[in-house]
N, C-alpha and C. Protein backbone atom coordinates (compact mmCIF):
# COMPACT_ATOMS: atom_id res chain seq x y z
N UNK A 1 -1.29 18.85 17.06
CA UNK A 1 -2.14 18.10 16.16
C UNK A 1 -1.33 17.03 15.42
N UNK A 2 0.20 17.38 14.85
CA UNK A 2 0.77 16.23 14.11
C UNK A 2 0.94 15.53 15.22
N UNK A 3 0.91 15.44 16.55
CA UNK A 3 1.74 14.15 17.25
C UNK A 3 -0.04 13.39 17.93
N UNK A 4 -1.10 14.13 17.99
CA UNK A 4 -1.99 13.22 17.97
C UNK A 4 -2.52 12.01 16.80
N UNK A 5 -2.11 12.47 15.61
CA UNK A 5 -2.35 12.00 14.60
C UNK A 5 -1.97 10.40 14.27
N UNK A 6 -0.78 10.03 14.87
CA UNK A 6 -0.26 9.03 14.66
C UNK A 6 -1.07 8.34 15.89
N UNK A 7 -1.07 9.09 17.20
CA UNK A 7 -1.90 8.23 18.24
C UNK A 7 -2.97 7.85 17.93
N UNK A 8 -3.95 8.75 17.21
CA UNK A 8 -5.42 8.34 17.09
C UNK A 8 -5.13 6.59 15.38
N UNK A 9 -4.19 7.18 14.74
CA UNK A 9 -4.08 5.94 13.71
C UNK A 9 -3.34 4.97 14.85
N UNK A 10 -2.74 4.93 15.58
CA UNK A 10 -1.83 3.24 16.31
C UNK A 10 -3.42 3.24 16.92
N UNK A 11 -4.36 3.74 17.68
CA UNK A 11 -5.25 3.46 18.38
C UNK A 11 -6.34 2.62 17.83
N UNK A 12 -6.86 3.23 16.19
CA UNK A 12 -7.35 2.40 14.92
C UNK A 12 -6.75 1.31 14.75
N UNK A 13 -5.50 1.29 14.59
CA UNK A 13 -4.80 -0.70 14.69
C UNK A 13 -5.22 -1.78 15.83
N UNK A 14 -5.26 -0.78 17.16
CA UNK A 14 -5.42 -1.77 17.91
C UNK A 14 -6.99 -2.05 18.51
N UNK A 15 -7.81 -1.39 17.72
CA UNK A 15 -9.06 -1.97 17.73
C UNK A 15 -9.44 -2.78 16.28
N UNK A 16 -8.89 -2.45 15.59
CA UNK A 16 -8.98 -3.16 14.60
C UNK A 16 -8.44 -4.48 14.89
N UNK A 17 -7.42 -4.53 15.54
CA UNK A 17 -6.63 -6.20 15.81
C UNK A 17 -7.75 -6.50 16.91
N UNK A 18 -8.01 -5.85 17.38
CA UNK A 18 -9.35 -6.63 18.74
C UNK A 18 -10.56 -7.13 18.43
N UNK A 19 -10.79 -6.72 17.46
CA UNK A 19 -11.86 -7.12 16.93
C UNK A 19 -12.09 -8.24 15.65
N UNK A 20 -10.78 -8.73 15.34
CA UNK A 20 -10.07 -9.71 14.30
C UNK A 20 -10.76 -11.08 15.30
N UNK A 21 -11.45 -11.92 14.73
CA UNK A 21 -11.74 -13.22 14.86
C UNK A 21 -10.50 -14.19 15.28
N UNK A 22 -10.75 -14.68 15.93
CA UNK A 22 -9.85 -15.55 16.75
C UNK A 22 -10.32 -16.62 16.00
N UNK A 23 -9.13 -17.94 16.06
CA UNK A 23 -9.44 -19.27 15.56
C UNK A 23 -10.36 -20.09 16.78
N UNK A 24 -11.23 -20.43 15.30
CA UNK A 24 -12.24 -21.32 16.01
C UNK A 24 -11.71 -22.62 16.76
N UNK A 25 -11.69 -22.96 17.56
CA UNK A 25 -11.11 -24.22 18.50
C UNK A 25 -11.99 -25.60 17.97
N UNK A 26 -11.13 -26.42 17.49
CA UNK A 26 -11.91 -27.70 16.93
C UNK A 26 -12.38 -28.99 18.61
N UNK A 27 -13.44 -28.67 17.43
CA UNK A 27 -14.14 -30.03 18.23
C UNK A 27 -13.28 -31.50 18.67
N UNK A 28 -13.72 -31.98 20.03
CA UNK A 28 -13.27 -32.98 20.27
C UNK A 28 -13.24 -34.09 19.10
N UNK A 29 -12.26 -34.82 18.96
CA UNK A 29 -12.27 -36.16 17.69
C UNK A 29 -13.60 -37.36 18.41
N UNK A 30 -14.30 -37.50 17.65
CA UNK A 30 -15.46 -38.31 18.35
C UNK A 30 -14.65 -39.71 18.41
N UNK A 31 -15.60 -41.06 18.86
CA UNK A 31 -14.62 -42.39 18.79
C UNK A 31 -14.97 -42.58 17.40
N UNK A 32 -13.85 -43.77 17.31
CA UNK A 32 -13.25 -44.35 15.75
C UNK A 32 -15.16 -44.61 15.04
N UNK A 33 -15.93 -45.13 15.67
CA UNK A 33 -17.38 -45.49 14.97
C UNK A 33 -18.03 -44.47 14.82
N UNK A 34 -17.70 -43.74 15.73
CA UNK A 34 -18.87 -42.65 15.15
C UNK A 34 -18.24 -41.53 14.37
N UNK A 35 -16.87 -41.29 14.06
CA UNK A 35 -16.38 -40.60 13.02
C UNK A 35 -16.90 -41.22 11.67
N UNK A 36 -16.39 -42.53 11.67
CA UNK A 36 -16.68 -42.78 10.23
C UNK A 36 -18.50 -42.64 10.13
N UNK A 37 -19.26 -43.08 10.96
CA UNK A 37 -20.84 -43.25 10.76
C UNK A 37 -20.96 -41.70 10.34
N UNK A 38 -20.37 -40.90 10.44
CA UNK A 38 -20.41 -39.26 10.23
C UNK A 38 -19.89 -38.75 8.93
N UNK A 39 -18.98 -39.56 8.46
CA UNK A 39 -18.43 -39.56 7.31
C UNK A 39 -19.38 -40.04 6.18
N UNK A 40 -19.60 -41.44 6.55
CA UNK A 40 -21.01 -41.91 5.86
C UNK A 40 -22.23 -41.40 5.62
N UNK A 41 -22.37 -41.01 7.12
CA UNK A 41 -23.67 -40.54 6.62
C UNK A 41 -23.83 -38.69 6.15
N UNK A 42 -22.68 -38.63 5.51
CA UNK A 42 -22.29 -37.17 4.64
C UNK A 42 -22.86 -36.97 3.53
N UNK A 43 -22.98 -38.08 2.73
CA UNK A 43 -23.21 -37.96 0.96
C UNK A 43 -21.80 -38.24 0.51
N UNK A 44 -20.85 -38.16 0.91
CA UNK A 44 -19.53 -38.39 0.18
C UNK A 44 -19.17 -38.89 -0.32
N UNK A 45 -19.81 -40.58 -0.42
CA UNK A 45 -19.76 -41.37 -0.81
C UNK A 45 -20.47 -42.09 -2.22
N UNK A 46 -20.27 -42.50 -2.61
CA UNK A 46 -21.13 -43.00 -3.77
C UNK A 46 -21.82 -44.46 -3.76
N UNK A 47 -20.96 -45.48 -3.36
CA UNK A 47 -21.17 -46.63 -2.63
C UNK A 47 -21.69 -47.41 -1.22
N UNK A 48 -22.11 -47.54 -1.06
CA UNK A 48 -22.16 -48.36 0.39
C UNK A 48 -20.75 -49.08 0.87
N UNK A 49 -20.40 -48.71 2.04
CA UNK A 49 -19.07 -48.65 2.51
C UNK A 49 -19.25 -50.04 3.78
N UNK A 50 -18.62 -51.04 3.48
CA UNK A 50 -18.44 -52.34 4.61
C UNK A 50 -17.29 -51.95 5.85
N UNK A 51 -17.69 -52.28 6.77
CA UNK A 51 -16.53 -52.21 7.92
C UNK A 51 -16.05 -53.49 8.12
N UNK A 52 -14.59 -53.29 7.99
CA UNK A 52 -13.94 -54.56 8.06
C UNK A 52 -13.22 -54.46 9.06
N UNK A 53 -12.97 -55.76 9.16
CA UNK A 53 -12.43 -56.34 10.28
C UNK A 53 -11.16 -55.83 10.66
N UNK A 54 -10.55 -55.27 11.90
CA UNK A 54 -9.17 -54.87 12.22
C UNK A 54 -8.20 -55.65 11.33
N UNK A 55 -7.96 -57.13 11.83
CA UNK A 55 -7.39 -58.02 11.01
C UNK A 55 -6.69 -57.51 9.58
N UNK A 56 -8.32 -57.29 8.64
CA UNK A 56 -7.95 -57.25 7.09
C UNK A 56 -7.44 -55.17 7.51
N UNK A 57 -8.21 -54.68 7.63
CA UNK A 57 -7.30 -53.13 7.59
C UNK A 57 -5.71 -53.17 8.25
N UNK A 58 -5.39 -53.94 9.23
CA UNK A 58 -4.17 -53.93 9.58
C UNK A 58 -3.34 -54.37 8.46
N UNK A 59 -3.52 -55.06 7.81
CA UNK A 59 -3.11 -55.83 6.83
C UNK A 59 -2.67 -55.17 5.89
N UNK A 60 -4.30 -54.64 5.01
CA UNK A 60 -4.03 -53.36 3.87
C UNK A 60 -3.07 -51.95 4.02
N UNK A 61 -2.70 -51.78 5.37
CA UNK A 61 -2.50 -50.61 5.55
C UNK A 61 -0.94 -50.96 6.26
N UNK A 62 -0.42 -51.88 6.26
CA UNK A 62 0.60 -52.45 6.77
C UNK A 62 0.75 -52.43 8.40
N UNK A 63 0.04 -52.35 8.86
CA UNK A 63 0.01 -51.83 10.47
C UNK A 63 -0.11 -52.99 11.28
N UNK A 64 0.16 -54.11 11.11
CA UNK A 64 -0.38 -55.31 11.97
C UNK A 64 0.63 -55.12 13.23
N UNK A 65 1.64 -54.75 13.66
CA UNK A 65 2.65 -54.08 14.69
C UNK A 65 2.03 -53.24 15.31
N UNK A 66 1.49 -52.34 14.55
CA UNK A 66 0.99 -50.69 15.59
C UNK A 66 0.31 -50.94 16.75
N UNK A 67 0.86 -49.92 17.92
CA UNK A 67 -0.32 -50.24 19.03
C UNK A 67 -0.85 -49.28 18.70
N UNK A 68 -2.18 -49.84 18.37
CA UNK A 68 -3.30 -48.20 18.21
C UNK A 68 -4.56 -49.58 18.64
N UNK A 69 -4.86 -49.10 19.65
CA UNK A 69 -6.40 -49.59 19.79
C UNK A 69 -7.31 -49.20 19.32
N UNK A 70 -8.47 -49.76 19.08
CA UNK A 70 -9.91 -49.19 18.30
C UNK A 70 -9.98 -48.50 16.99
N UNK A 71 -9.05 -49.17 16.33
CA UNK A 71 -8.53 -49.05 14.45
C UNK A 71 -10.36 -49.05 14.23
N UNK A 72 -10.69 -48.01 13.21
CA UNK A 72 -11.54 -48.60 12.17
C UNK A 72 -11.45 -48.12 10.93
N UNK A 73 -12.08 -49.39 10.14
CA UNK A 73 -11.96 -49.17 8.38
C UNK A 73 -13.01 -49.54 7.72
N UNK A 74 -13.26 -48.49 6.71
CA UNK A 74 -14.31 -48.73 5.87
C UNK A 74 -13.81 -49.04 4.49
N UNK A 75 -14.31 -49.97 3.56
CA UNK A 75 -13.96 -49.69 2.13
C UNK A 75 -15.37 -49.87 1.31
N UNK A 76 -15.07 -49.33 0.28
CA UNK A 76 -16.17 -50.35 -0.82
C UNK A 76 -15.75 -50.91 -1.29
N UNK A 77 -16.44 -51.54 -2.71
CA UNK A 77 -16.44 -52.91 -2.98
C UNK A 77 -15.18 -53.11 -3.40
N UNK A 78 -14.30 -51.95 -4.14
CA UNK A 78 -13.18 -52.23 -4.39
C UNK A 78 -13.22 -51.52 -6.30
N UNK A 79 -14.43 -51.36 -6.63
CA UNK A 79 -14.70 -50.99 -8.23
C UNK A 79 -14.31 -49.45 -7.78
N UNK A 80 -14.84 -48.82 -6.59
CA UNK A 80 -14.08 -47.66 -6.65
C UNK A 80 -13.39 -47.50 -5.55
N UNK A 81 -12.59 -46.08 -5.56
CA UNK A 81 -11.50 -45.75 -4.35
C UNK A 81 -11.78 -45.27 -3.04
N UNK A 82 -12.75 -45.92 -3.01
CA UNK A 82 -13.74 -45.10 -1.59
C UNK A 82 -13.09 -45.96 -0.64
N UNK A 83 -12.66 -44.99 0.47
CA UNK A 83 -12.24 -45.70 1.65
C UNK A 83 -12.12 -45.25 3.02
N UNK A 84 -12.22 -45.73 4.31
CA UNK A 84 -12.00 -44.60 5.23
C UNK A 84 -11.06 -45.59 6.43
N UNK A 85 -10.27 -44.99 6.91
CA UNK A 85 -9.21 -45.47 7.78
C UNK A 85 -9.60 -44.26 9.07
N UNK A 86 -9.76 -44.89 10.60
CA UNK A 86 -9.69 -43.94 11.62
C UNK A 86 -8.83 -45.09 12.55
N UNK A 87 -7.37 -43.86 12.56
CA UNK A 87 -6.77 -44.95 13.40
C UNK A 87 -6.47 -44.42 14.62
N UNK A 88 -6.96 -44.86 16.09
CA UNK A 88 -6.25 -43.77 17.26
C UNK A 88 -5.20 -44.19 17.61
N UNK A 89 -3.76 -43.93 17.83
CA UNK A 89 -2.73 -44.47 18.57
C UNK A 89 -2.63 -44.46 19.88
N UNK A 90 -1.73 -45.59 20.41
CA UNK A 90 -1.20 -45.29 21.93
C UNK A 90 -0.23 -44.28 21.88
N UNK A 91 0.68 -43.78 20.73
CA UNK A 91 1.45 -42.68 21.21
C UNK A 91 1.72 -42.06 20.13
N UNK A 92 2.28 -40.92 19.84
CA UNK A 92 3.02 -39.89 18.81
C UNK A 92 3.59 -41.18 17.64
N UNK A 93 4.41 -41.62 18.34
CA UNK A 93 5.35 -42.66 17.56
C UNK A 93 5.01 -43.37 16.67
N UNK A 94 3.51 -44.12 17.15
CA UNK A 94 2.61 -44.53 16.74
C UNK A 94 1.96 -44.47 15.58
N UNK A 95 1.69 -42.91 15.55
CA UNK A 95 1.09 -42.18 14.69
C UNK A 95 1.76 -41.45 13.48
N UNK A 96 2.85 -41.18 14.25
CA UNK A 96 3.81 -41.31 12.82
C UNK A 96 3.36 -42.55 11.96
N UNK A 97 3.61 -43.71 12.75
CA UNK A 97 3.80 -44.77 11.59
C UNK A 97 2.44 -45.12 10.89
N UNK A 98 1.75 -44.52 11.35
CA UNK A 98 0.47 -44.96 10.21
C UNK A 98 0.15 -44.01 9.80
N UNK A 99 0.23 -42.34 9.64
CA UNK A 99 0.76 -41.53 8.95
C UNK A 99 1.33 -42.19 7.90
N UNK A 100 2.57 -42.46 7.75
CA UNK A 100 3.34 -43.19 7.16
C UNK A 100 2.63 -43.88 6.28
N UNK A 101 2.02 -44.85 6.99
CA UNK A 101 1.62 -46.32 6.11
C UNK A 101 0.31 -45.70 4.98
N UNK A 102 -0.27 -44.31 5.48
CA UNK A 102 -1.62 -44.28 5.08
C UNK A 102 -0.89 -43.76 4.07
N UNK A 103 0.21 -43.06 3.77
CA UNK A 103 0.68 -42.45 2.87
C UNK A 103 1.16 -43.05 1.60
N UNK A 104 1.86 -44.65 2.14
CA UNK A 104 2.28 -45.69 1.12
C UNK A 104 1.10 -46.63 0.70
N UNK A 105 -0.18 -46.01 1.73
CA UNK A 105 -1.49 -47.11 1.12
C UNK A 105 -1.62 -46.35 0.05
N UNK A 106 -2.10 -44.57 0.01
CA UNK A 106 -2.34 -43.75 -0.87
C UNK A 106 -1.21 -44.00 -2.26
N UNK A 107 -0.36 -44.32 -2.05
CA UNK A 107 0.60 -44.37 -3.31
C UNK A 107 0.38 -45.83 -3.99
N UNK A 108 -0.09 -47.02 -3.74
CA UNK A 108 -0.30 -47.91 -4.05
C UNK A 108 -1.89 -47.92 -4.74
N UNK A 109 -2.70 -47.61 -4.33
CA UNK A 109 -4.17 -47.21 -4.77
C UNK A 109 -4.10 -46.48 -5.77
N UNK A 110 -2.98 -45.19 -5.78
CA UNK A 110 -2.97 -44.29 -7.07
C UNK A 110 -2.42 -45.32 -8.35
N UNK A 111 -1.22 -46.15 -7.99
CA UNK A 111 -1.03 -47.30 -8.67
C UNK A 111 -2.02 -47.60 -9.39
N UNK A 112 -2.73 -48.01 -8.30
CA UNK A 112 -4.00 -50.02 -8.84
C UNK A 112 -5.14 -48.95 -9.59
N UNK A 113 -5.22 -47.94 -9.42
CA UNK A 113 -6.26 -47.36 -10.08
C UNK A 113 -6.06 -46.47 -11.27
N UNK A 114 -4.25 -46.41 -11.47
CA UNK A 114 -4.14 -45.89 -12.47
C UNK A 114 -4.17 -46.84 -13.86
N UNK A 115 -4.00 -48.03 -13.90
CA UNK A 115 -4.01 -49.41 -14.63
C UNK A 115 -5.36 -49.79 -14.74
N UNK A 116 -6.20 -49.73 -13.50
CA UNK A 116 -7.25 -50.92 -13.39
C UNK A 116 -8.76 -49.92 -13.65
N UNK A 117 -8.59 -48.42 -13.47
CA UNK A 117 -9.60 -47.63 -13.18
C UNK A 117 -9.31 -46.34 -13.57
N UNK A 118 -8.60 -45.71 -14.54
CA UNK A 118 -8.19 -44.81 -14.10
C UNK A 118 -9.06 -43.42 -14.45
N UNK A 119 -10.03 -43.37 -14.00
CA UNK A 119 -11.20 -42.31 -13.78
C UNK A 119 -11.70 -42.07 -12.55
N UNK A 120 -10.87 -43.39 -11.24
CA UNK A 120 -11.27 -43.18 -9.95
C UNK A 120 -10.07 -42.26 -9.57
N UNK A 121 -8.72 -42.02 -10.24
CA UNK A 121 -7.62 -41.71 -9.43
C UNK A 121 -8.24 -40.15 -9.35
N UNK A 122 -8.92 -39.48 -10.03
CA UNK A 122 -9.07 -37.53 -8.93
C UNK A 122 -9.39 -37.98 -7.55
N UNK A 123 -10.02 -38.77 -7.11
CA UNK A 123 -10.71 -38.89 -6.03
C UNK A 123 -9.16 -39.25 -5.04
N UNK A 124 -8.39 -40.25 -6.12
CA UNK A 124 -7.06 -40.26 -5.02
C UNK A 124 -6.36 -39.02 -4.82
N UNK A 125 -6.67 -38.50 -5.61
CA UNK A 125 -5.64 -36.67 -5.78
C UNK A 125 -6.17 -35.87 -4.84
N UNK A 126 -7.88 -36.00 -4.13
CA UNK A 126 -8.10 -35.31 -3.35
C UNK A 126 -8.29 -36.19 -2.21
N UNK A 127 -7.76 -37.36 -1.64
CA UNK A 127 -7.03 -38.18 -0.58
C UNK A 127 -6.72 -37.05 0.83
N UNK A 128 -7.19 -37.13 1.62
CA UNK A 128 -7.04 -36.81 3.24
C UNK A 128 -6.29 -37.78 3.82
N UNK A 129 -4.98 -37.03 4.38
CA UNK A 129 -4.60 -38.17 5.49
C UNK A 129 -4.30 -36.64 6.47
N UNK A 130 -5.06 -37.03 7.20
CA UNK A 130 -5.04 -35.65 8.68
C UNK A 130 -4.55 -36.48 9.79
N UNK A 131 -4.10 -35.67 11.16
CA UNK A 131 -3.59 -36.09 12.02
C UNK A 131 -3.95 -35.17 12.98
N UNK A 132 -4.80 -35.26 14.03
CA UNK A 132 -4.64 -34.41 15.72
C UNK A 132 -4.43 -35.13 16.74
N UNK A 133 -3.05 -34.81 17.31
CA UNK A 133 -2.64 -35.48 18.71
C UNK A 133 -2.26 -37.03 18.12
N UNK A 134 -2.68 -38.16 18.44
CA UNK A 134 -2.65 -39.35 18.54
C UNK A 134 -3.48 -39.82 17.10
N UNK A 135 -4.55 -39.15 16.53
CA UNK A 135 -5.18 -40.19 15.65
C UNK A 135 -4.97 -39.37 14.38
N UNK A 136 -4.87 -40.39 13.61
CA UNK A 136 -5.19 -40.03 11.99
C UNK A 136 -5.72 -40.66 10.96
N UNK A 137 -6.37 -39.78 10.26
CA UNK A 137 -7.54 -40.30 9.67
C UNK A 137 -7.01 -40.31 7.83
N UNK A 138 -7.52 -41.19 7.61
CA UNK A 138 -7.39 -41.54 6.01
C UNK A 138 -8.50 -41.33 5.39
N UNK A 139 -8.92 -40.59 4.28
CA UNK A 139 -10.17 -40.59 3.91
C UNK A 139 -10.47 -40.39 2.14
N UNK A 140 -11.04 -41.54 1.74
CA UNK A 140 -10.85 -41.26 0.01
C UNK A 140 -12.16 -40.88 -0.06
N UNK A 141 -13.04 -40.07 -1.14
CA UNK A 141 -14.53 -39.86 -0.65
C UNK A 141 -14.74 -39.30 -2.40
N UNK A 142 -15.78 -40.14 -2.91
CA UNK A 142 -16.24 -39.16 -4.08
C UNK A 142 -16.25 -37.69 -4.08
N UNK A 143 -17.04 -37.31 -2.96
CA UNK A 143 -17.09 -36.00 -2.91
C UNK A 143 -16.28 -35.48 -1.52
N UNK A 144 -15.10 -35.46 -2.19
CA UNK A 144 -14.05 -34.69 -0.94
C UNK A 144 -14.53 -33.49 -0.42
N UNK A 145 -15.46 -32.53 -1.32
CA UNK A 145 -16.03 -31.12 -0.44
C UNK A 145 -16.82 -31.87 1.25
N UNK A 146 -17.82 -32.72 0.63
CA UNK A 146 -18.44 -33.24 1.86
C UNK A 146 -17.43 -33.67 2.83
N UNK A 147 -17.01 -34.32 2.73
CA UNK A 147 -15.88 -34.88 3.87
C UNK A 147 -14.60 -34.51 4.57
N UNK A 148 -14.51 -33.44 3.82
CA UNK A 148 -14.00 -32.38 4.38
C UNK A 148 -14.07 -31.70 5.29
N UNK A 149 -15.72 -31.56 4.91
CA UNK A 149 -16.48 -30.60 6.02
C UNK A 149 -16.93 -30.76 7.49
N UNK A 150 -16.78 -32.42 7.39
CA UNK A 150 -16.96 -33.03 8.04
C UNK A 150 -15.84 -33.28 9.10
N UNK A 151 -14.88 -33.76 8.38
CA UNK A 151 -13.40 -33.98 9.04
C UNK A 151 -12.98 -32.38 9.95
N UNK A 152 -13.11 -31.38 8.80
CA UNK A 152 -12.85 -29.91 9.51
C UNK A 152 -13.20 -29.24 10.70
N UNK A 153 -14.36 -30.05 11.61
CA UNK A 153 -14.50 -29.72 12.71
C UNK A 153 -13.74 -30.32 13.51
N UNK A 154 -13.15 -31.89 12.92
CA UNK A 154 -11.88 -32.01 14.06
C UNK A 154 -10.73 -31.98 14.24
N UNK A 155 -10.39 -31.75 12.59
CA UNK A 155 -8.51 -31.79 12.41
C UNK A 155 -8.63 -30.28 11.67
């Protein structure tokens, strides 16, 4: 009886571990337009969000070098910190560097909004910069719960 005892408890562990939920496998990253149209159309936002031109986001975000095809960016008007960056890279390397850049955009915004606004900067404190594989996404959002939730099915 004592040497079944321990068998029947290791036997309880290993149905107990079998029956433990496995990680949910994230969804494919949709393309650069229809992430953000998904983001938008969340509630997250407070503003109406313009898509600008590669040009001016390469610019803001220091990236005019990067090869990343099919960059997109949203901002508002600029009164608040609402913003969305989806950048896909051609490679790792890539993605480091706008990683990077989204990180020194985020530190410059906490700046301009700590002087110019500073009741928008929580929204910079809860700032997303995620990364899967090749793309990463920048995301400032009134309501970071929403966009979160959103983002969480793919990063």
């Amino acid at each position: 009886m004592k040497k079944l005892l321990p068998l029947l408890l290791a036997l309880c562990c290993l149905l107990l571990c079998a029956c433990a939920s496995t990680p949910k496998e994230k969804e494919p990253v949709p393309e650069p337009e229809a992430l953000v149209a998904e983001l938008l159309a969340s509630g997250a936002f407070t503003e109406k969000m313009t898509i600008a031109d590669d040009d001016v986001g390469r610019f803001l975000y220091a990236l005019e070098d990067l090869d990343a095809p099919g960059l997109r960016f949203s901002f508002s008007s600029g009164a608040v910190a609402e913003e969305i960056a989806v950048l896909p890279c051609a490679d790792g390397e890539n993605a480091q560097t706008a990683r990077s850049e989204c990180s020194s955009r985020l530190d410059n915004l906490v700046k301009l909004f700590t002087e110019y606004k500073p009741d928008e900067v929580p929204k910079l404190e809860k700032a997303m910069i995620l990364q899967r594989d090749n793309i990463v996404v920048f995301c400032v959002a009134a309501d970071a719960a929403k966009a979160k939730a959103v983002l969480d099915k793919y990063f």
